[in-house]
N, C-alpha and C. Protein backbone atom coordinates (compact mmCIF):
# COMPACT_ATOMS: atom_id res chain seq x y z
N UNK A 1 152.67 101.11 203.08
CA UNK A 1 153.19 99.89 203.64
C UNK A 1 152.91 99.86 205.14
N UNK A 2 152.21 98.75 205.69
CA UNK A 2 152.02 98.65 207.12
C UNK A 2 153.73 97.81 207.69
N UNK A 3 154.09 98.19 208.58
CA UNK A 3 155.08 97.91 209.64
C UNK A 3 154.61 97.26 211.31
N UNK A 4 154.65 95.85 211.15
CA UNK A 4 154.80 94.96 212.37
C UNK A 4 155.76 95.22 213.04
N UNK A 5 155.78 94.92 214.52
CA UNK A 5 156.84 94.88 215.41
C UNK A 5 155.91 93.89 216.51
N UNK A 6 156.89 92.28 216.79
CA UNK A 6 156.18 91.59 217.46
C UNK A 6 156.76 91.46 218.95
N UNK A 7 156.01 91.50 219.79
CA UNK A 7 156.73 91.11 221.24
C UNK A 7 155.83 89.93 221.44
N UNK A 8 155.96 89.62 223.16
CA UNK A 8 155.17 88.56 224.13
C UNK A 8 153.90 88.70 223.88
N UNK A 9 153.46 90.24 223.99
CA UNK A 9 152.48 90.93 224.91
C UNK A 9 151.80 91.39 223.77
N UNK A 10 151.65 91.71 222.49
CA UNK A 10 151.46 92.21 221.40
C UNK A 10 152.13 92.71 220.02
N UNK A 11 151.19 93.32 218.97
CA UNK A 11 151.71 93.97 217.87
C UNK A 11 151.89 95.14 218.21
N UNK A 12 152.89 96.06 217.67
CA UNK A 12 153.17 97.19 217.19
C UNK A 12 153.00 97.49 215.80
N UNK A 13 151.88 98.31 215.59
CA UNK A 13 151.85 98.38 214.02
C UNK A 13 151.70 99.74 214.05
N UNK A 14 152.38 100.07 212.82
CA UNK A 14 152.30 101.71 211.94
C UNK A 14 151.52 101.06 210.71
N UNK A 15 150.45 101.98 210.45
CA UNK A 15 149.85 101.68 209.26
C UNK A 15 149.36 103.23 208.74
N UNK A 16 149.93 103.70 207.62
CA UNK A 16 149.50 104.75 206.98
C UNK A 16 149.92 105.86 207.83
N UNK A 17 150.70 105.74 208.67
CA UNK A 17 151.62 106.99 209.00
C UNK A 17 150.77 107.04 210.61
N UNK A 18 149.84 106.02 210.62
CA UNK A 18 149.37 106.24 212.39
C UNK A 18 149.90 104.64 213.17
N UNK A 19 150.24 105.44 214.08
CA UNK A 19 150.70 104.04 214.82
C UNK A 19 149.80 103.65 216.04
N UNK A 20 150.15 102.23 216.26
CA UNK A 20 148.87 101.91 217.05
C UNK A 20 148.93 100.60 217.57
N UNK A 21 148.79 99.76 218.90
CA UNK A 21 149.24 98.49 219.23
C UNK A 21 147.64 97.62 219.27
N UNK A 22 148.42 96.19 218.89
CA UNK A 22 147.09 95.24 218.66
C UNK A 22 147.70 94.44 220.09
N UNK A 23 147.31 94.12 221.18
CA UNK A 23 147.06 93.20 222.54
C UNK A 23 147.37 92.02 222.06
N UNK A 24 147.89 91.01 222.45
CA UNK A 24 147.80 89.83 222.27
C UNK A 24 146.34 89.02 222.41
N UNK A 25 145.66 89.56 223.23
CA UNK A 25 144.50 88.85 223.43
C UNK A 25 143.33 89.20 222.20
N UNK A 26 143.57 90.58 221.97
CA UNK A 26 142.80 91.32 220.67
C UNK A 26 143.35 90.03 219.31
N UNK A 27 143.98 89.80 219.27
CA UNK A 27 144.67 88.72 218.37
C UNK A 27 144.50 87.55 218.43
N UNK A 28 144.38 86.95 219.65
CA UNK A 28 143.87 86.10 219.77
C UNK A 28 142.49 85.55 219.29
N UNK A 29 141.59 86.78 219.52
CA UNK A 29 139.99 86.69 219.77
C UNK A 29 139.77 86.90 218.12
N UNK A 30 140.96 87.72 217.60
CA UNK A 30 140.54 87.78 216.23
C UNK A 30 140.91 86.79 215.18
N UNK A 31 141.37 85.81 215.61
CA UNK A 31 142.00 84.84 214.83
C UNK A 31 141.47 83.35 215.12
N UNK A 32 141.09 83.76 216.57
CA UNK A 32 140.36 81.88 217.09
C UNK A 32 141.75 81.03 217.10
N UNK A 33 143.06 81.71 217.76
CA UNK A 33 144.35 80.96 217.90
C UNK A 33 145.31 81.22 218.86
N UNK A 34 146.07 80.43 219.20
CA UNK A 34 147.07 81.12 220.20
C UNK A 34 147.74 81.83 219.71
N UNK A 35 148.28 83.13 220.08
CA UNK A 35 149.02 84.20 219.73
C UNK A 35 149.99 83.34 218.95
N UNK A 36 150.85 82.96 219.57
CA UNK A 36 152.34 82.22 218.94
C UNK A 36 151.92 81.76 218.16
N UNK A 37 150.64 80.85 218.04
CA UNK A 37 150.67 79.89 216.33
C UNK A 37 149.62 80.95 215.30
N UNK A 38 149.05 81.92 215.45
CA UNK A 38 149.41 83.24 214.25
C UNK A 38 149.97 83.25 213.84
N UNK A 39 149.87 83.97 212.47
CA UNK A 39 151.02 84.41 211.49
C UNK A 39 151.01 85.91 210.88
N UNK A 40 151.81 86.46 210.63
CA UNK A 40 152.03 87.40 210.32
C UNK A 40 150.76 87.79 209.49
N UNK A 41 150.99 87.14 208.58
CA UNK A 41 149.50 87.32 207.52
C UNK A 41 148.25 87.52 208.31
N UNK A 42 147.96 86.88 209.46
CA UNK A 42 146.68 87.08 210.09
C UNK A 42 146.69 88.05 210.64
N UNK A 43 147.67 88.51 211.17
CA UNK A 43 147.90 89.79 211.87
C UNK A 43 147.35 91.18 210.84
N UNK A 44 148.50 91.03 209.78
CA UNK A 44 148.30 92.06 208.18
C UNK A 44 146.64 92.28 207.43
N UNK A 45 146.01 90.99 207.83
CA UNK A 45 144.22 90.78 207.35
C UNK A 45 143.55 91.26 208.48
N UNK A 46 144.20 91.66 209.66
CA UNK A 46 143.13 92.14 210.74
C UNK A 46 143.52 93.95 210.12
N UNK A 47 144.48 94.39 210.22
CA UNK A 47 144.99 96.00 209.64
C UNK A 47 144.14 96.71 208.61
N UNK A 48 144.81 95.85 207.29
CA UNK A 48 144.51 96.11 206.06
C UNK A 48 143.70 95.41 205.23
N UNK A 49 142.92 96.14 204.22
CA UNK A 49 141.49 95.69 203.60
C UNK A 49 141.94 94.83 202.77
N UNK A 50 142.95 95.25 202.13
CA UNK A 50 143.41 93.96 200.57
C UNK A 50 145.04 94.20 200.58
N UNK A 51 145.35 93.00 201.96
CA UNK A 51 146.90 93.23 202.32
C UNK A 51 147.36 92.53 200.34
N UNK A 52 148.63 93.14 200.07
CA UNK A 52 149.58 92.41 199.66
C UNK A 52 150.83 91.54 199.95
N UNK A 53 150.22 89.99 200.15
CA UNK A 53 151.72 89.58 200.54
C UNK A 53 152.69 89.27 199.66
N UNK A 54 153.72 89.81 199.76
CA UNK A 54 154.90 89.65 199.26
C UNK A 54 155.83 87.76 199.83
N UNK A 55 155.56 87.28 200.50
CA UNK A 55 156.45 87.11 201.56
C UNK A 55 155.50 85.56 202.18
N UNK A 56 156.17 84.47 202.51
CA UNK A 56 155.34 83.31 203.22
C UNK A 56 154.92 83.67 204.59
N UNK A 57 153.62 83.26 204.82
CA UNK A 57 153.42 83.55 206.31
C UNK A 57 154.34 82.98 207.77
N UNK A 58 154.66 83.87 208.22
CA UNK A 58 155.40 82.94 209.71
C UNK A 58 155.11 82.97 210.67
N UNK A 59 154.78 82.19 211.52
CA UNK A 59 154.26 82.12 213.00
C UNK A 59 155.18 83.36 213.76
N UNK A 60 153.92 83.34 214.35
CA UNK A 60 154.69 84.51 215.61
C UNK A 60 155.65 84.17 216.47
N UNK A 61 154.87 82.53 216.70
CA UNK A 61 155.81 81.82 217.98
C UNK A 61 157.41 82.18 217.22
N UNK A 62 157.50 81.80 215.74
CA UNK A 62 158.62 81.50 214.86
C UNK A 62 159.40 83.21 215.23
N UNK A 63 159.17 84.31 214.98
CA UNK A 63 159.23 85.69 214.72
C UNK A 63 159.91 85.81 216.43
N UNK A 64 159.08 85.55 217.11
CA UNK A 64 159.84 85.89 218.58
C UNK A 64 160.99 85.22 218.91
């Protein structure tokens, strides 16, 4: 199971027992969006190869 943690400034993600932060701007560039209107899910498809979502996507702006 990967683990998000969202601030201003970036992700905090643990994925597979290594932890490791994604930049806001890294997110940005990887999505073609403003940080805030991301969603979780876009975040989870940059991590992991064949995320499972459980769960509706929610904006970041929404999450902060």
């Amino acid at each position: 199971m990967t683990a998000l943690s969202f601030d201003e400034d970036g992700v905090d993600v643990e994925y597979e027992g290594t932890e490791f932060r994604l930049e806001k701007e890294l997110v940005e560039e990887a999505t073609q969006q403003r940080y805030v209107d991301a969603t979780d899910h876009d975040v989870l498809r940059m991590v992991e190869e064949d995320p499972d979502f459980s769960s509706e996507p929610r904006r970041i702006g929404d999450i902060l």
